[in-house]
N, C-alpha and C. Protein backbone atom coordinates (compact mmCIF):
# COMPACT_ATOMS: atom_id res chain seq x y z
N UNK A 1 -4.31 -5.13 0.99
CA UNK A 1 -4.15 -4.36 -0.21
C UNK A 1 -3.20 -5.10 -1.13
N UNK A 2 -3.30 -5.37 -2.47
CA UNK A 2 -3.03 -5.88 -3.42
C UNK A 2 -2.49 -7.46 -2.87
N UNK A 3 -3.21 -7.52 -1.59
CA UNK A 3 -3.25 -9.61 -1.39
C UNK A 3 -2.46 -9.73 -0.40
N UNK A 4 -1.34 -8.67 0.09
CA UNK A 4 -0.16 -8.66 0.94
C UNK A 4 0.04 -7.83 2.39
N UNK A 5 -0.96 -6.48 2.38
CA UNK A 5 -0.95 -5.73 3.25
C UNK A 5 -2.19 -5.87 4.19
N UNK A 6 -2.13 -5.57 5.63
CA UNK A 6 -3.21 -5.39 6.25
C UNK A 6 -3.64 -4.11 6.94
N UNK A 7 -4.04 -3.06 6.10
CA UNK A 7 -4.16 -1.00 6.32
C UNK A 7 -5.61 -1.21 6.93
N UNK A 8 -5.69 0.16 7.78
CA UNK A 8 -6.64 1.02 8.29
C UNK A 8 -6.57 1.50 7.02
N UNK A 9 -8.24 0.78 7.08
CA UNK A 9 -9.41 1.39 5.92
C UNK A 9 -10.22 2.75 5.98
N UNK A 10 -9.89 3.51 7.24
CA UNK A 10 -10.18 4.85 7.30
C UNK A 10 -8.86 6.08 6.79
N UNK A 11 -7.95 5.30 6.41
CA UNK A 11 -6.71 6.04 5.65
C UNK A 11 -7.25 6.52 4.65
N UNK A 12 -7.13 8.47 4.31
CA UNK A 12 -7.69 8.86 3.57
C UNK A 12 -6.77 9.10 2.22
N UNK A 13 -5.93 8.28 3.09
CA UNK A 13 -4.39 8.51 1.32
C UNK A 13 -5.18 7.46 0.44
N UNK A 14 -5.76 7.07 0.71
CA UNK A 14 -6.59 5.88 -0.50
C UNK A 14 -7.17 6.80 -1.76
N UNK A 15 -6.52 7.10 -2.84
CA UNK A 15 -7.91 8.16 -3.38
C UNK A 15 -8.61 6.51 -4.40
N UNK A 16 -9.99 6.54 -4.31
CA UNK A 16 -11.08 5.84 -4.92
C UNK A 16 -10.46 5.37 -6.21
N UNK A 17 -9.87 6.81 -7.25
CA UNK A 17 -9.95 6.59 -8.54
C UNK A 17 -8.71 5.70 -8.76
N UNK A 18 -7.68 5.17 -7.67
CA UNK A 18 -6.65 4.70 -8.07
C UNK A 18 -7.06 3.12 -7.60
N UNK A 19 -8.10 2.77 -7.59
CA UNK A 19 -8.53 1.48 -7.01
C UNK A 19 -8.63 0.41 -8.45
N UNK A 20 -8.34 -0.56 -8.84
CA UNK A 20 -8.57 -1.42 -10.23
C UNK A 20 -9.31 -2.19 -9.56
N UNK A 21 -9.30 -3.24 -8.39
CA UNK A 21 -10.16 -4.32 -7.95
C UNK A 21 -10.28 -4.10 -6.91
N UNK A 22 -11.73 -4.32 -6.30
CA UNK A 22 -12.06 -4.83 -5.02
C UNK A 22 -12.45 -5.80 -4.78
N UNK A 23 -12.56 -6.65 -3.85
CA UNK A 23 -13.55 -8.05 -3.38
C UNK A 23 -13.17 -8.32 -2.05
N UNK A 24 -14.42 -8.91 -1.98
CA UNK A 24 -14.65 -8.95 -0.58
C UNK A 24 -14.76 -10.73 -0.38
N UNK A 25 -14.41 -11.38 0.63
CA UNK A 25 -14.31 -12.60 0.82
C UNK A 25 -14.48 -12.75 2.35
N UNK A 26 -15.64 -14.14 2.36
CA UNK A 26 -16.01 -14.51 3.65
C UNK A 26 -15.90 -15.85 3.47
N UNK A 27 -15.08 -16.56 4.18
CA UNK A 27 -14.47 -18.27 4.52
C UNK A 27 -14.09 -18.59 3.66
N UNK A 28 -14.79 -20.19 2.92
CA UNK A 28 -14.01 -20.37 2.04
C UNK A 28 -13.85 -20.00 1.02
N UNK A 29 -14.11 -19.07 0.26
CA UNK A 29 -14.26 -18.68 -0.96
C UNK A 29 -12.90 -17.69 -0.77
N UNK A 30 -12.02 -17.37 0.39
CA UNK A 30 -10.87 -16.48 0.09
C UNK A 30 -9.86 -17.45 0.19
N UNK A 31 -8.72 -16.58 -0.54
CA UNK A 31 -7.43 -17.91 -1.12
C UNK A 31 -7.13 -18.54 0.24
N UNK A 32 -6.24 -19.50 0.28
CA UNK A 32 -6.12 -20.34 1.41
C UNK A 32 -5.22 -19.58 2.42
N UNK A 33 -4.85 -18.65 2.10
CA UNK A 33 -3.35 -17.92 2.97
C UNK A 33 -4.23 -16.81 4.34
N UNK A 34 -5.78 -16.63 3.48
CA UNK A 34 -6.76 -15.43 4.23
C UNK A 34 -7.50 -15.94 4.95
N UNK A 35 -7.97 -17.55 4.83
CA UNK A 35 -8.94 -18.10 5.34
C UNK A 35 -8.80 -18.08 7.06
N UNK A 36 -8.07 -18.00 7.47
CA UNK A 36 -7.99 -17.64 9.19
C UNK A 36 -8.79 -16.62 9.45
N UNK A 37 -8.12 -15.70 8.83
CA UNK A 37 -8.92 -13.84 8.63
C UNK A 37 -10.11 -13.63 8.55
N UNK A 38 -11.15 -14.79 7.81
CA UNK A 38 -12.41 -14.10 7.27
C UNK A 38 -13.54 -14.13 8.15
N UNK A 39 -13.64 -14.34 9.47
CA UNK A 39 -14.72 -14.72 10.61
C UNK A 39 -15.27 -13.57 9.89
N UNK A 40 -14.82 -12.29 9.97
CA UNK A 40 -15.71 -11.23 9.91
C UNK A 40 -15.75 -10.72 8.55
N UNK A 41 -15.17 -11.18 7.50
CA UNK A 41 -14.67 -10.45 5.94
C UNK A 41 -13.39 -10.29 5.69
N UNK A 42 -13.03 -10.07 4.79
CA UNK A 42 -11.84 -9.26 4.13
C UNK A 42 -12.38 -8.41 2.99
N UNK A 43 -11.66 -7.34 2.95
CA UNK A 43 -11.81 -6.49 1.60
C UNK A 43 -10.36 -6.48 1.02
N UNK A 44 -10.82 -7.06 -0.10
CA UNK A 44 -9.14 -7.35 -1.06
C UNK A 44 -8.96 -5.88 -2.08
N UNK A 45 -7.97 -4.72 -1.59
CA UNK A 45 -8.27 -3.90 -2.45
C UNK A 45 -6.81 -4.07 -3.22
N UNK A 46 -7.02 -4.45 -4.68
CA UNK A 46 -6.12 -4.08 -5.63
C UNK A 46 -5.63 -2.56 -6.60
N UNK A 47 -4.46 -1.54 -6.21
CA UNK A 47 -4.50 -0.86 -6.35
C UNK A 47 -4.27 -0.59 -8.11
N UNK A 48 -4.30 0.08 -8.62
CA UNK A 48 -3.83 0.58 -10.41
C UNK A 48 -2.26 0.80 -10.06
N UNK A 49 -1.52 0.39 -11.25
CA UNK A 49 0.00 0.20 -10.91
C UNK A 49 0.56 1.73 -11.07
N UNK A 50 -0.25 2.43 -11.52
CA UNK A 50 -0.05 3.86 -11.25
C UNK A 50 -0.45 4.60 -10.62
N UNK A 51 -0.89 4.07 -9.13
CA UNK A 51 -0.78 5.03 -8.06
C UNK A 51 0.11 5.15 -7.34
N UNK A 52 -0.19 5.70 -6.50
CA UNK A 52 1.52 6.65 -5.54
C UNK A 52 1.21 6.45 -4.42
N UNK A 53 0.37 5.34 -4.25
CA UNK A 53 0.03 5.31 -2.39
C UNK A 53 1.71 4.59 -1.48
N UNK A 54 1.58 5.66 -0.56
CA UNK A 54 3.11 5.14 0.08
C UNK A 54 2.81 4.40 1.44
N UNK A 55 2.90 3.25 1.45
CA UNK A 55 2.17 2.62 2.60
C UNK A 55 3.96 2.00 3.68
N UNK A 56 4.04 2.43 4.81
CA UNK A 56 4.97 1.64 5.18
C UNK A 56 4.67 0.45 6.40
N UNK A 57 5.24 -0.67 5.71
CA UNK A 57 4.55 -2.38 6.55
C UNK A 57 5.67 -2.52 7.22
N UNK A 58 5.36 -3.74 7.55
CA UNK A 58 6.42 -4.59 8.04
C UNK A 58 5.95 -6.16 8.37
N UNK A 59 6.13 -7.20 7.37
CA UNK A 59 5.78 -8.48 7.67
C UNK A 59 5.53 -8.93 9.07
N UNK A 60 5.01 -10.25 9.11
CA UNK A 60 5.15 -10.68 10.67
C UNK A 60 6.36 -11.31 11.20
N UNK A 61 6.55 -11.99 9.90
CA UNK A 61 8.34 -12.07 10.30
C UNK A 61 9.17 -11.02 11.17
N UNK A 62 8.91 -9.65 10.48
CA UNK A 62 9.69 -8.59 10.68
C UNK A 62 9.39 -8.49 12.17
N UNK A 63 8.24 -8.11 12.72
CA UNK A 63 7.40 -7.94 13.83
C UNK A 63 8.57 -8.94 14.68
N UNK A 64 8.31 -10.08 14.49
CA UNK A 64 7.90 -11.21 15.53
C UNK A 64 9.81 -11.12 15.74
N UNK A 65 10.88 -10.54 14.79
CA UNK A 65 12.03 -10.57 15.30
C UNK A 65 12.43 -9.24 15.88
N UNK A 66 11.52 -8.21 15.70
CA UNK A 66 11.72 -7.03 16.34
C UNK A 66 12.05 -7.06 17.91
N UNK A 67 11.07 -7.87 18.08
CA UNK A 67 10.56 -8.30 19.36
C UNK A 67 11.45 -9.13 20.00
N UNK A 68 12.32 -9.75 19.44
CA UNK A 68 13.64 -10.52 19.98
C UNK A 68 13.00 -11.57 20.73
N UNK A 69 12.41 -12.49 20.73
CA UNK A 69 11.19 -13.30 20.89
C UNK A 69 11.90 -15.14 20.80
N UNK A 70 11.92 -15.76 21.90
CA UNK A 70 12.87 -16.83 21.63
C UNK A 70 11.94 -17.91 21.61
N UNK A 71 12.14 -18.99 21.20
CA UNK A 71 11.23 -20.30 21.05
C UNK A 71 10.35 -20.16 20.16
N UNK A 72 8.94 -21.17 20.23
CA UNK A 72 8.08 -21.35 18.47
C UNK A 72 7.17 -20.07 18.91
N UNK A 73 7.24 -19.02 17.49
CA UNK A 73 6.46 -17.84 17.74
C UNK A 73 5.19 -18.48 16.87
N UNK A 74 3.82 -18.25 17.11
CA UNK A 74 2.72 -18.16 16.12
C UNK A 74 2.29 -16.80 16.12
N UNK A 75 1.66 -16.54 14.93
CA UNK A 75 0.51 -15.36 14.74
C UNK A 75 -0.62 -15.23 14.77
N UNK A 76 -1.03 -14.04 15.28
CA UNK A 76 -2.63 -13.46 15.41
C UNK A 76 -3.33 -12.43 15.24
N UNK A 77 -4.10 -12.00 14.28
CA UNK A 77 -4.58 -10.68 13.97
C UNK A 77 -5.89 -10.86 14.45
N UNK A 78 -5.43 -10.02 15.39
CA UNK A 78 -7.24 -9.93 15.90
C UNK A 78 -7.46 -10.86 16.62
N UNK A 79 -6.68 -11.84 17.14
CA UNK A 79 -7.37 -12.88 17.75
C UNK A 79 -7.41 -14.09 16.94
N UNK A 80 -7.13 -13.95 15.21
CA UNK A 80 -7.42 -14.88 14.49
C UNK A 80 -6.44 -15.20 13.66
N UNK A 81 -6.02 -16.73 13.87
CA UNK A 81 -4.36 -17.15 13.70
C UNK A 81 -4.43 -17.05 12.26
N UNK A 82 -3.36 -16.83 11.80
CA UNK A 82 -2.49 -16.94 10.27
C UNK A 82 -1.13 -17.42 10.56
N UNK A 83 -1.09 -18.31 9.49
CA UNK A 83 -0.37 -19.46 9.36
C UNK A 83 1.01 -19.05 8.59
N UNK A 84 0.94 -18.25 8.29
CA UNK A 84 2.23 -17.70 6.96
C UNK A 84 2.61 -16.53 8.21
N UNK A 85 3.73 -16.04 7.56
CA UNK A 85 4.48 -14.96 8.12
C UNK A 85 4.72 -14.00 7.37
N UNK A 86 4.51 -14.17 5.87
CA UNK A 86 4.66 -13.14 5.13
C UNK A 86 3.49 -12.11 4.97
N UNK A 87 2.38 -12.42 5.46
CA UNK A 87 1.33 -11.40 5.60
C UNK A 87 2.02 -10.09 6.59
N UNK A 88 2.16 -8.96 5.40
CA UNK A 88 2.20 -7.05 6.02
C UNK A 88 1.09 -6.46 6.76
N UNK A 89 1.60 -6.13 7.70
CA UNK A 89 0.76 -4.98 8.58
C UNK A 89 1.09 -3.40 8.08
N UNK A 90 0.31 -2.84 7.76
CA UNK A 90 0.90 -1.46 7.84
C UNK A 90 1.04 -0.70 9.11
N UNK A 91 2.27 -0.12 9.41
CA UNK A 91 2.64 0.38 10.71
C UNK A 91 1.57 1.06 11.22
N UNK A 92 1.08 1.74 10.74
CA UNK A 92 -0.07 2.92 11.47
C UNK A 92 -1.26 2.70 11.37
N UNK A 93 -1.41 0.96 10.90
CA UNK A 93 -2.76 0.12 11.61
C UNK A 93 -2.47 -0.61 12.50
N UNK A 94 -1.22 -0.26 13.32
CA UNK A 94 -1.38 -1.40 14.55
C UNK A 94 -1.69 -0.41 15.78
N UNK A 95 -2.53 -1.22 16.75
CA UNK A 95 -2.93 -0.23 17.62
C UNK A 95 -2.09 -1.05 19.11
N UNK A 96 -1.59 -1.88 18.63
CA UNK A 96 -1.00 -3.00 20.03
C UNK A 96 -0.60 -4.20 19.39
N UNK A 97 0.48 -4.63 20.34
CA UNK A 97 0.96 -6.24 19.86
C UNK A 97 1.20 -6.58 21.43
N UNK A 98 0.06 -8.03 21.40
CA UNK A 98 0.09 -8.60 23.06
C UNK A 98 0.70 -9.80 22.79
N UNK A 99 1.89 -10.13 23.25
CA UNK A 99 2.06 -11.33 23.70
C UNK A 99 1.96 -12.24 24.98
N UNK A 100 1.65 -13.78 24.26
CA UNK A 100 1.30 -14.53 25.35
C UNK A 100 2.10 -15.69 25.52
N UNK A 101 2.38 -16.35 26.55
CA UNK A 101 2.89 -17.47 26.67
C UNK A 101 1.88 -18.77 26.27
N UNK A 102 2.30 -19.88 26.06
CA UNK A 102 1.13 -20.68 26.49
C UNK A 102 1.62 -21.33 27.82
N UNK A 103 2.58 -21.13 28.50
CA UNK A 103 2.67 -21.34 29.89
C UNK A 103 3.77 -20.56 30.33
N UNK A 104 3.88 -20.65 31.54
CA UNK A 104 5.15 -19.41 32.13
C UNK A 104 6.21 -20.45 31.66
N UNK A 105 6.65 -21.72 31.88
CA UNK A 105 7.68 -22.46 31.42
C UNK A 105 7.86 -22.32 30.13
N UNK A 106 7.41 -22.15 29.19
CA UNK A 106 7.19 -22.50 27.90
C UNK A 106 7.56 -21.38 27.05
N UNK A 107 8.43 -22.09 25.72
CA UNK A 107 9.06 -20.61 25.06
C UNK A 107 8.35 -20.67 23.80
N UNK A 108 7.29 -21.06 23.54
CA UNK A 108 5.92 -21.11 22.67
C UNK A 108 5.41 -19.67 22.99
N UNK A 109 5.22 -19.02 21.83
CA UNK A 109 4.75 -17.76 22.22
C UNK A 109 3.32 -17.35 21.10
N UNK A 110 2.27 -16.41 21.53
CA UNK A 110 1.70 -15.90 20.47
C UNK A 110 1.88 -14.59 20.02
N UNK A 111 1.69 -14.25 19.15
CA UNK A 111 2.12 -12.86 18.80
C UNK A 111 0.90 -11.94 18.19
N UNK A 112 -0.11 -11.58 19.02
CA UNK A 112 -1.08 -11.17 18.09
C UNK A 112 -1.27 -9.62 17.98
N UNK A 113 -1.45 -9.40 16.96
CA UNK A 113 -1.22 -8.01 16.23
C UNK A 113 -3.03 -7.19 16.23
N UNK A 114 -3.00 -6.51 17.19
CA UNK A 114 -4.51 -5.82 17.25
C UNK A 114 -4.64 -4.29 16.15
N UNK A 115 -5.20 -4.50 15.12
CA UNK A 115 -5.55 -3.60 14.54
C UNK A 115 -6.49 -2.36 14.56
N UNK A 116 -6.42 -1.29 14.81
CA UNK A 116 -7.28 0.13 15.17
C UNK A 116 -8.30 -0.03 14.23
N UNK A 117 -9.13 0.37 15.47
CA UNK A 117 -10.48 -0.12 14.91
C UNK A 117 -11.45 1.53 15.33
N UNK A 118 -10.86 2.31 14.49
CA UNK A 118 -11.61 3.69 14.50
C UNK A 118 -12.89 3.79 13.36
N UNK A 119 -13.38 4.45 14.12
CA UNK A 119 -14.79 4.98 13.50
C UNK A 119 -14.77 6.21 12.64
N UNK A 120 -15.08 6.08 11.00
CA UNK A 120 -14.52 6.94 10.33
C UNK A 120 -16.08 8.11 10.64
N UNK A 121 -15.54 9.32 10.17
CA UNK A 121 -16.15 10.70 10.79
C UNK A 121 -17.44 10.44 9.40
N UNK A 122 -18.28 10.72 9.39
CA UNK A 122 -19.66 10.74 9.09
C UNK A 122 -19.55 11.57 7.22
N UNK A 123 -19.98 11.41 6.41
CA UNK A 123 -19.67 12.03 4.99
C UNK A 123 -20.32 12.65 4.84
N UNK A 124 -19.75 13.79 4.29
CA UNK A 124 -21.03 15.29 4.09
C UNK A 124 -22.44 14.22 2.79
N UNK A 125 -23.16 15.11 2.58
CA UNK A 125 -24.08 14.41 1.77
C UNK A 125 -24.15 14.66 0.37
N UNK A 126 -24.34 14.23 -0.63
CA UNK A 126 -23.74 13.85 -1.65
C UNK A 126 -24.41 14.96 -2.65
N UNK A 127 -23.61 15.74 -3.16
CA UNK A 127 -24.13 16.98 -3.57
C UNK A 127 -25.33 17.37 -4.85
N UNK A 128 -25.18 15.50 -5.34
CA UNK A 128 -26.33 15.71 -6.52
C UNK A 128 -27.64 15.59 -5.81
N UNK A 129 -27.70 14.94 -4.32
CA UNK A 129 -29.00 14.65 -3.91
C UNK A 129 -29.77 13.58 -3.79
N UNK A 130 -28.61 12.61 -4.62
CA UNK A 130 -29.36 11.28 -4.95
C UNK A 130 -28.78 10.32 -3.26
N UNK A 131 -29.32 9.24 -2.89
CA UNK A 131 -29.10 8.72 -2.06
C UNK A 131 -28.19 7.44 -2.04
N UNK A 132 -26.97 7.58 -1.49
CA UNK A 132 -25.85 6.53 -1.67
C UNK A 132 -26.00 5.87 -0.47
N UNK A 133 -25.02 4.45 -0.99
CA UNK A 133 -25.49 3.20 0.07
C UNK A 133 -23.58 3.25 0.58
N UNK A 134 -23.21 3.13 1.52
CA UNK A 134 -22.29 3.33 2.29
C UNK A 134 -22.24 2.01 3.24
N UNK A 135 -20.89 0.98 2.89
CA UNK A 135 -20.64 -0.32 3.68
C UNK A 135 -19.24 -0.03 4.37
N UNK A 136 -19.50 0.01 5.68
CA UNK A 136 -18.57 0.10 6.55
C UNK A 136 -18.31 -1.31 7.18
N UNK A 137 -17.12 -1.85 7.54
CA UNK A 137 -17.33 -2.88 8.23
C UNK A 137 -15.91 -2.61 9.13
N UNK A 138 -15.37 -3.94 9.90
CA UNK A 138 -14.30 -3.63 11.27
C UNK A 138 -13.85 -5.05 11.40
N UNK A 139 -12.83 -5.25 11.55
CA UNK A 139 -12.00 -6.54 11.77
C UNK A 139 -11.78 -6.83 13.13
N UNK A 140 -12.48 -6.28 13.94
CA UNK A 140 -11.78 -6.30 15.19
C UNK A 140 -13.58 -6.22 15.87
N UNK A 141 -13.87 -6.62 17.13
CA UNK A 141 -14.94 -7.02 17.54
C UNK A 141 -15.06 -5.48 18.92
C-alpha cells in the first residue's frame, strides 16, 4: 500500500472510494525494490491523502531486531527474498515468522515473514443485476 506496506487484502477497513491508484505488477515491469515479490503479482494500492485508514506495520528492520537475532540476518516473504529492509508488514498480516539457520554453526540467519492467506467470505450479488468480474489473487502458495 502506497509502495511501502505489505496488508491482508481481505481487510475490510479498505473502503474502495478512498483508493487514487491501483496496479498490479508481475517481474520486471515492478520497481526494482518489488522484483523478488512478483513470482505471483503484486497489487500496488495507492491510497487518496484523505483517507483515515489506520494501518499499524512494522519494517523488517523492526521485525528482524525484535527478535534479538545475532549475525547476517536476510529476508523473506513468503519464501521470496527482499533485499531492502525497509519494506512494512502490517502487524495483522503476519500469520508466522520462521527462522532458519543456514547451518547449526552459523550466525547467518533467514527471517521469513509468512503472510495470512485467508479466503475472503463470498459477496452478496450485486443489486442492479448486472454481472461483475471479481479478481482475487494470494501471495502465498
Amino acid at each position: 500500500m502506497n509502495s511501502s506496506i505489505v496488508i491482508d487484502l481481505t481487510n475490510p477497513a479498505i473502503n474502495p472510494n478512498d483508493i487514487d491508484k491501483l496496479r498490479i505488477y508481475k517481474g520486471a515491469d515492478a520497481p526494482p525494490q518489488w522484483r523478488p515479490l512478483t513470482a505471483y503479482g503484486i497489487i500496488d494500492i495507492t491510497m487518496k491523502r484523505k483517507a483515515k485508514l489506520k494501518v499499524t506495520s512494522r519494517s523488517l528492520a523492526q521485525i528482524g531486531r525484535s527478535l534479538a537475532l545475532l549475525g547476517t540476518i536476510s529476508y523473506a516473504v513468503n519464501g521470496m527474498p527482499v533485499a531492502g529492509t525497509d519494506l512494512r508488514i502490517a502487524n495483522d498480516a503476519i500469520e508466522r515468522i520462521d527462522i532458519t539457520r543456514a547451518a547449526a554453526s552459523s550466525l547467518d540467519v533467514l527471517v521469513d515473514i509468512r503472510i495470512i492467506n485467508r479466503i475472503p467470505p463470498p459477496l452478496p450479488p450485486d443489486p442492479s443485476g448486472k454481472p461483475r468480474i471479481l479478481i482475487r489473487g494470494t501471495a502465498s502458495l
